[in-house]
Protein backbone atom coordinates (compact mmCIF):
# COMPACT_ATOMS: atom_id res chain seq x y z
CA UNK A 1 243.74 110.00 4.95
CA UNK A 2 245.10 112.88 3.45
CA UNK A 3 247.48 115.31 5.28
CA UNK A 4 244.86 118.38 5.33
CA UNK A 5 242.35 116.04 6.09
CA UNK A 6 243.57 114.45 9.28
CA UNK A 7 245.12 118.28 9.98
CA UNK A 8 241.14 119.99 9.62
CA UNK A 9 239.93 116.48 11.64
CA UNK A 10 242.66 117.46 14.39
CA UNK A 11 241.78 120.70 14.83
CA UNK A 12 237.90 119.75 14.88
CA UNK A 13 238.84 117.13 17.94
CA UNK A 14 240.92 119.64 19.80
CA UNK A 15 238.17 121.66 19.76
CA UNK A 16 235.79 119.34 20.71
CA UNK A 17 237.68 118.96 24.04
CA UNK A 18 237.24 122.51 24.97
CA UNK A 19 234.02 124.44 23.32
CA UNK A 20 230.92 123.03 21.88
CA UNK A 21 230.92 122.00 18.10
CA UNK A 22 228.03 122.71 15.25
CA UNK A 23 226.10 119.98 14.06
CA UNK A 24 228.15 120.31 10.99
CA UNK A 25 231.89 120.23 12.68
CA UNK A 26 230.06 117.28 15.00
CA UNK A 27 229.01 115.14 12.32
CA UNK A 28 232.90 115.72 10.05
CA UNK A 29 234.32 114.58 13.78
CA UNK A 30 232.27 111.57 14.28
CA UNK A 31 232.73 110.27 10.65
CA UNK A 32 236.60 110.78 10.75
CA UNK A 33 236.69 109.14 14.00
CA UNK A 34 235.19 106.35 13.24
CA UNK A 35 238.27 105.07 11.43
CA UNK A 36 240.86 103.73 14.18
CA UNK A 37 243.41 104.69 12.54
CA UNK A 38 242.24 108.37 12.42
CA UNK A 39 241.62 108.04 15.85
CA UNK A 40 245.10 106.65 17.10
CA UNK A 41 246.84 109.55 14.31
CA UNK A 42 245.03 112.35 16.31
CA UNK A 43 245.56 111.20 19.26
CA UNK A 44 242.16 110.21 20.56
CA UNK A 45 242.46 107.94 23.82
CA UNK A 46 240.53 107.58 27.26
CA UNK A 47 241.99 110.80 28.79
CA UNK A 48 239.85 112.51 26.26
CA UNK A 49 236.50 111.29 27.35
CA UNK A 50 236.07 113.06 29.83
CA UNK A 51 236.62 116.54 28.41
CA UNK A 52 234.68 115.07 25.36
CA UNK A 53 231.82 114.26 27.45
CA UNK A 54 230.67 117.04 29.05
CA UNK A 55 231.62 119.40 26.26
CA UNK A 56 230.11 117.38 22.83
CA UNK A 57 228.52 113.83 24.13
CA UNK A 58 227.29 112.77 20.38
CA UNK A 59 231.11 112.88 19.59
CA UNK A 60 232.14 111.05 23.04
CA UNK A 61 229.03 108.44 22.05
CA UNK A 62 230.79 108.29 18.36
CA UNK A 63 233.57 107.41 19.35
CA UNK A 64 232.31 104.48 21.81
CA UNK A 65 230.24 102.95 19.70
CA UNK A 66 232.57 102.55 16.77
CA UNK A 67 235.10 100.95 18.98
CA UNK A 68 232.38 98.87 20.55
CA UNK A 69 233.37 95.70 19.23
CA UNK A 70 236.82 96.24 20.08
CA UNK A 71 239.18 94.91 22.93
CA UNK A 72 240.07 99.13 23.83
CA UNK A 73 236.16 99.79 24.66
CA UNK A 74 236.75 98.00 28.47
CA UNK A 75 239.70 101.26 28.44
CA UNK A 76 237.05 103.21 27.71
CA UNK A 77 234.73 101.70 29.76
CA UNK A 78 236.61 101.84 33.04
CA UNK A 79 237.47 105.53 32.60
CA UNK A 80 233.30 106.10 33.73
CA UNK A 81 234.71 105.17 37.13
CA UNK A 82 237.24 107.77 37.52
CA UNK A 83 235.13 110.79 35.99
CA UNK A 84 232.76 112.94 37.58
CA UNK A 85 229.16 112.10 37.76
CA UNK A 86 227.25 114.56 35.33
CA UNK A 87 223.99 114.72 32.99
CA UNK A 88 226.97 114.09 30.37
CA UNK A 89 228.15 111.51 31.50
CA UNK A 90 224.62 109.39 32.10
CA UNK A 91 223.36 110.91 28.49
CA UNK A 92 226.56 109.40 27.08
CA UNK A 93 225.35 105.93 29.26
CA UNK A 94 221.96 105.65 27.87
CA UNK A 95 223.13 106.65 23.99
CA UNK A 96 225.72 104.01 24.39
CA UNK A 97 223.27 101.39 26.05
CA UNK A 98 220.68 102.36 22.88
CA UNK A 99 223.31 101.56 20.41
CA UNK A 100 225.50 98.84 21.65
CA UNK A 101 225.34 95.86 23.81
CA UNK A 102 226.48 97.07 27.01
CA UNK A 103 227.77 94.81 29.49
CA UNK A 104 225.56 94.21 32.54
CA UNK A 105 228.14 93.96 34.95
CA UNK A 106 229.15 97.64 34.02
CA UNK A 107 225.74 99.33 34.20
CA UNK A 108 225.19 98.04 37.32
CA UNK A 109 229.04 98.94 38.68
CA UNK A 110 228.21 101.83 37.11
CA UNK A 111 225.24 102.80 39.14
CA UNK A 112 226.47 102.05 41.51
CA UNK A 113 229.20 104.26 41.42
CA UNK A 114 226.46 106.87 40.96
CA UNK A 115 224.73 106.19 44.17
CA UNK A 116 227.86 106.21 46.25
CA UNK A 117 228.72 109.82 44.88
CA UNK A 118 225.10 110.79 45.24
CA UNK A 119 225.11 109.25 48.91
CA UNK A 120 228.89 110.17 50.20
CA UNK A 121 227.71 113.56 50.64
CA UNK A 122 224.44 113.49 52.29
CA UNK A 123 225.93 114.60 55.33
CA UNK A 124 228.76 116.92 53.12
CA UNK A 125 228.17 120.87 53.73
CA UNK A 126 225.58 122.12 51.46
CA UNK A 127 228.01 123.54 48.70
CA UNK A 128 229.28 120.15 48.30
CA UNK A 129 226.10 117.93 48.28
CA UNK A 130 225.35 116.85 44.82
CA UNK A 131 222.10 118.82 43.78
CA UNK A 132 219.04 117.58 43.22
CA UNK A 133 218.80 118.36 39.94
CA UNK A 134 221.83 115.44 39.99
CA UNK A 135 219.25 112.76 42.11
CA UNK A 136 216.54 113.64 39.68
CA UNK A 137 218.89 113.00 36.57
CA UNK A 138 220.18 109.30 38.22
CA UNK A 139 216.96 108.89 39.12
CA UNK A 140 215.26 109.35 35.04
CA UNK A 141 218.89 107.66 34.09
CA UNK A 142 218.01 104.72 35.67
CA UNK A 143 214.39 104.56 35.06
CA UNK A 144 215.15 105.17 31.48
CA UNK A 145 217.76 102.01 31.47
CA UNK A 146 214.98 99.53 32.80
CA UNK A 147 212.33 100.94 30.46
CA UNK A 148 214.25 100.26 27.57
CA UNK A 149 215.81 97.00 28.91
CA UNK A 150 219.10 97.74 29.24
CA UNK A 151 219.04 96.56 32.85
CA UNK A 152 217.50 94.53 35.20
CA UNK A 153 217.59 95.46 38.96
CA UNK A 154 217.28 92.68 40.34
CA UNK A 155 221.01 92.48 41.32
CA UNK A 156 221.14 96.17 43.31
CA UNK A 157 217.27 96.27 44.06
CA UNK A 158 218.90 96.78 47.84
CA UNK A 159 221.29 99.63 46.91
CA UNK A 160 218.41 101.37 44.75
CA UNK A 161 215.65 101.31 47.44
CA UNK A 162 217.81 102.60 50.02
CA UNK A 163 218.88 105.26 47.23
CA UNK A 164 215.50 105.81 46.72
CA UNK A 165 214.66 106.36 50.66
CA UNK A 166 217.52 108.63 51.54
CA UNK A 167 216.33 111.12 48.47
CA UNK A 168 212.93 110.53 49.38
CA UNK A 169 211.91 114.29 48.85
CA UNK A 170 212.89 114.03 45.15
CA UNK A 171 209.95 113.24 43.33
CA UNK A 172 212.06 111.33 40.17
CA UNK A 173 213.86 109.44 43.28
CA UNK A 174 209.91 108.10 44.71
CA UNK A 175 209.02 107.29 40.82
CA UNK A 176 211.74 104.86 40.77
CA UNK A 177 211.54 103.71 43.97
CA UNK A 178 207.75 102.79 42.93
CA UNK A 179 209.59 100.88 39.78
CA UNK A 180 212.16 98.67 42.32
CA UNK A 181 209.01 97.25 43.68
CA UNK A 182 207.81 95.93 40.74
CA UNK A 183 211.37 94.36 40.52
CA UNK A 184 210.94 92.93 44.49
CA UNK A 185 207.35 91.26 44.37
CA UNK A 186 208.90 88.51 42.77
């Protein structure tokens, strides 16, 4: 990679890590990242994805799934447990789980590590409960993931259905809910 190159690519990622990009700059940023080496010179690593996430997902998915294969993706991976639960961050989820082979054991770690920050703060002031428009995405997240089989509840049909109970007055929450006993009649 030429010098100007990897400069125009850095500048594009930095970017990327603060503002939204054009579908142009978006698509020049995932093709130069797909090369490690492009990724390593501009300094791309999992104390990015977050910032990458919530401010250009299609990047942040990019990224993942050209490293996919790799031994650096369970990095990448782990990082979903320290990050804030977001639209982002299940969008980036579900792109990844469309595109790659996932590992089971993480989608269901990782919803679960969306229920217990949906749940924590049931009893949190109101500023600091997690909004329903947050229950209704988890809810359509998950949903989505079993449509598409991506994941099988069988494992956390317990943790879902009491999800599903304590948010009863979301109406996404009662649609899954309705899915988990398809999953319990078994």
């Amino acid at each position: 990679m030429d010098c100007s190159k990897a400069q125009i690519t850095k500048e594009i990622f930095n970017k990327a890590l603060k503002f939204r990009l054009s579908e142009y700059e978006e698509s020049v940023l995932i093709d130069s990242i797909k090369d490690e080496k492009v990724s390593r010179e501009i300094g791309i690593d999992t104390n990015c994805l977050p910032q990458l996430t919530e401010m250009n997902v299609k990047v942040a998915a990019g990224l993942l799934i050209s490293i996919a294969s790799q031994p650096q993706i369970k990095d990448y991976l782990e990082k979903f447990f320290s990050m804030e639960i977001s639209m982002s961050s299940m969008e980036l989820i579900t792109l990844l789980a469309a595109e790659t082979d996932l590992p089971q054991e993480f989608i269901k770690n990782y919803i679960l590590y969306c229920i217990e920050f949906c749940t924590k703060f049931k009893n949190a002031k109101e500023k600091d409960k997690p909004s329903n428009k947050v229950i209704r995405a988890f809810s359509v997240f998950v949903k989505g993931l079993i449509k598409h089989d991506n994941f099988n509840p069988r494992d956390i049909i317990t943790e879902l259905q009491a999800f599903c109970i304590e948010f009863t007055t979301v109406p996404e929450a009662n649609a899954l809910f309705k899915i988990c006993l398809l999953y319990t009649s078994d």
